[in-house]
C-alpha atoms as a PDB file:
ATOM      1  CA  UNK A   1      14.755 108.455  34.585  1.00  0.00           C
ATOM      2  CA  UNK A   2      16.051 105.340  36.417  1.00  0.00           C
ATOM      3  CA  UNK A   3      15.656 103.242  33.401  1.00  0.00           C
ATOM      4  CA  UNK A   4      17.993 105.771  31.636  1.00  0.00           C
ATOM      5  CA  UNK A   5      20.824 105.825  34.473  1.00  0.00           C
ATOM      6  CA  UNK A   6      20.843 101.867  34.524  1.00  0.00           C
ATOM      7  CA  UNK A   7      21.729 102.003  30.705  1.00  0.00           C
ATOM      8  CA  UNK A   8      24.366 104.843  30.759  1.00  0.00           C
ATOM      9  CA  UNK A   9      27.029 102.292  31.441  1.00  0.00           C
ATOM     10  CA  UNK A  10      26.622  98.392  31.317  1.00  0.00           C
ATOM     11  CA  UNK A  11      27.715  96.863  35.201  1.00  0.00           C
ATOM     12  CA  UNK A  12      30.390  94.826  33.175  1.00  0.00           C
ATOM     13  CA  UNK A  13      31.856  97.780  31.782  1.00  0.00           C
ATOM     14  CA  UNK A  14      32.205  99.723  34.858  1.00  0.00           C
ATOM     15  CA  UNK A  15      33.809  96.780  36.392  1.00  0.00           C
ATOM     16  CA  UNK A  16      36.605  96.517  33.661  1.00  0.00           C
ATOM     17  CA  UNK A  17      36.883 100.436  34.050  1.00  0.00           C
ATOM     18  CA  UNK A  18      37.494 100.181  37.962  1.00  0.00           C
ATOM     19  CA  UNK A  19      40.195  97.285  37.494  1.00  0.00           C
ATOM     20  CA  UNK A  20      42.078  99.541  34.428  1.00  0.00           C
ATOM     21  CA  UNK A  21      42.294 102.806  36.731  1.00  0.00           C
ATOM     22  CA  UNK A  22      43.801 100.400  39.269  1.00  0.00           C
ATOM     23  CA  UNK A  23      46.434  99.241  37.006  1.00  0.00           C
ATOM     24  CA  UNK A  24      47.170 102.538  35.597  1.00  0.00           C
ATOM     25  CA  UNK A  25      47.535 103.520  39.282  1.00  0.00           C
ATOM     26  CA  UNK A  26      50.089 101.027  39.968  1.00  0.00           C
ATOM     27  CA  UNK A  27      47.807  99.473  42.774  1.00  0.00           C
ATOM     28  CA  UNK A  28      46.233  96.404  40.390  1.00  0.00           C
ATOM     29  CA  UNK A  29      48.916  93.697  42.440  1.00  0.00           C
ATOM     30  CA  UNK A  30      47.505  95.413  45.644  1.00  0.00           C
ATOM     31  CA  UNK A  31      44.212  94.735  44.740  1.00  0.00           C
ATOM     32  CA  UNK A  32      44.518  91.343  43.203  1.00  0.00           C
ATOM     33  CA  UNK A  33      46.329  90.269  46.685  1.00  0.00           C
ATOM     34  CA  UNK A  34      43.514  92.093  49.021  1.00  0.00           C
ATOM     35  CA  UNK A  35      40.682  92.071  46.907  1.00  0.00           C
ATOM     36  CA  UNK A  36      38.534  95.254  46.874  1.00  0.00           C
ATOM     37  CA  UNK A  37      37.139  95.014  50.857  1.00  0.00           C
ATOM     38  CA  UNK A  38      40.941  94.968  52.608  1.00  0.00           C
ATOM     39  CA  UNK A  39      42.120  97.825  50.092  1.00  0.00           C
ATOM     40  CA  UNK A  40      43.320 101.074  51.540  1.00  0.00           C
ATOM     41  CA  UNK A  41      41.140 103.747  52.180  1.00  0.00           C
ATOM     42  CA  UNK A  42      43.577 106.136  50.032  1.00  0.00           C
ATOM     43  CA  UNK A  43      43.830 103.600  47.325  1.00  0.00           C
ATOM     44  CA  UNK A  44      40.383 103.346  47.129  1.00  0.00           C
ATOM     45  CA  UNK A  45      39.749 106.699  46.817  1.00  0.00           C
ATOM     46  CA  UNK A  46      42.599 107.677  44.043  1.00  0.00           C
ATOM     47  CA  UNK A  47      40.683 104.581  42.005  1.00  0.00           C
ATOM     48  CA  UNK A  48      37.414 106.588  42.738  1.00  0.00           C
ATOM     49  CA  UNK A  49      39.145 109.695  41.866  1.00  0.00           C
ATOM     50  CA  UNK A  50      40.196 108.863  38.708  1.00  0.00           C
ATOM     51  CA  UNK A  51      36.684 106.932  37.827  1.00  0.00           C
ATOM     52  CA  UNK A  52      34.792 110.377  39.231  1.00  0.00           C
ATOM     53  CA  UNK A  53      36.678 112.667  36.595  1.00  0.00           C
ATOM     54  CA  UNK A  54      37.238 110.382  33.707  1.00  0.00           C
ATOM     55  CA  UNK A  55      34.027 108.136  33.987  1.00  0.00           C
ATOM     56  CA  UNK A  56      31.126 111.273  34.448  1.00  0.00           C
ATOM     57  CA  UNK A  57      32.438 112.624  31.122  1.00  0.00           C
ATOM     58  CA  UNK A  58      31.898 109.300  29.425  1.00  0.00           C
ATOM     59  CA  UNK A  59      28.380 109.379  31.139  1.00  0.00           C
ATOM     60  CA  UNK A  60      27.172 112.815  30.790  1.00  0.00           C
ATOM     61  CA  UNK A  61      28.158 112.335  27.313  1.00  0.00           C
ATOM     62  CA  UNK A  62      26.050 109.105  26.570  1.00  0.00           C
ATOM     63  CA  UNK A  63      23.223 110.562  28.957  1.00  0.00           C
ATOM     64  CA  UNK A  64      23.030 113.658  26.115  1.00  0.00           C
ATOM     65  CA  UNK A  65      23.033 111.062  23.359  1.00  0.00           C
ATOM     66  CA  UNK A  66      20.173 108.991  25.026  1.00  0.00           C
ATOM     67  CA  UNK A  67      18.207 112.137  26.018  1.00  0.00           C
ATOM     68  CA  UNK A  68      18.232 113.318  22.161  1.00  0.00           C
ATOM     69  CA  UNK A  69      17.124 110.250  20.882  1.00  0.00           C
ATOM     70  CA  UNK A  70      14.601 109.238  23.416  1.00  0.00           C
ATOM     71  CA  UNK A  71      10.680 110.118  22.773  1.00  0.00           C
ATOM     72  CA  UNK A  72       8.849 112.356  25.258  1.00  0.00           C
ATOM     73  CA  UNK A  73       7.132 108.797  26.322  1.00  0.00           C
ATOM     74  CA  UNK A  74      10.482 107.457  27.551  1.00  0.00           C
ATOM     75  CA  UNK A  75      11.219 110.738  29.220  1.00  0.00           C
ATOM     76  CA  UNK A  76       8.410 109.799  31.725  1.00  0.00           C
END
């Protein structure tokens, strides 16, 4: 199962993901300034908000494609 959660979503892809909520947030200068570690609590979170909602669909939805194609051996 751990194999199939590391392919859901490549780590480069996330990371674009995470820096276009931000812009579409308005916070992207904010970020670019501060860098992810001196970034508001609250900003952080409405990034993580928007990533929770938006981003588990994506997954859940490649996680059902992966799952139907997989044999029972990869399953394991």
């Amino acid at each position: 199962m751990a194999q199939i959660r590391s392919q859901l979503l490549p780590a480069a892809v996330r990371e674009r993901f995470k820096y276009e909520v931000a812009q579409d947030l308005g916070l992207f200068q904010d970020l670019a300034e501060r860098g992810w570690a001196d970034m508001k609590t609250r900003d952080l979170g409405r990034i993580g908000g928007k990533i929770g909602g938006n981003m588990v669909k994506v997954l859940i939805r490649r996680a059902e494609t992966m799952l139907a194609d997989a044999t029972p051996d990869e399953l394991t």
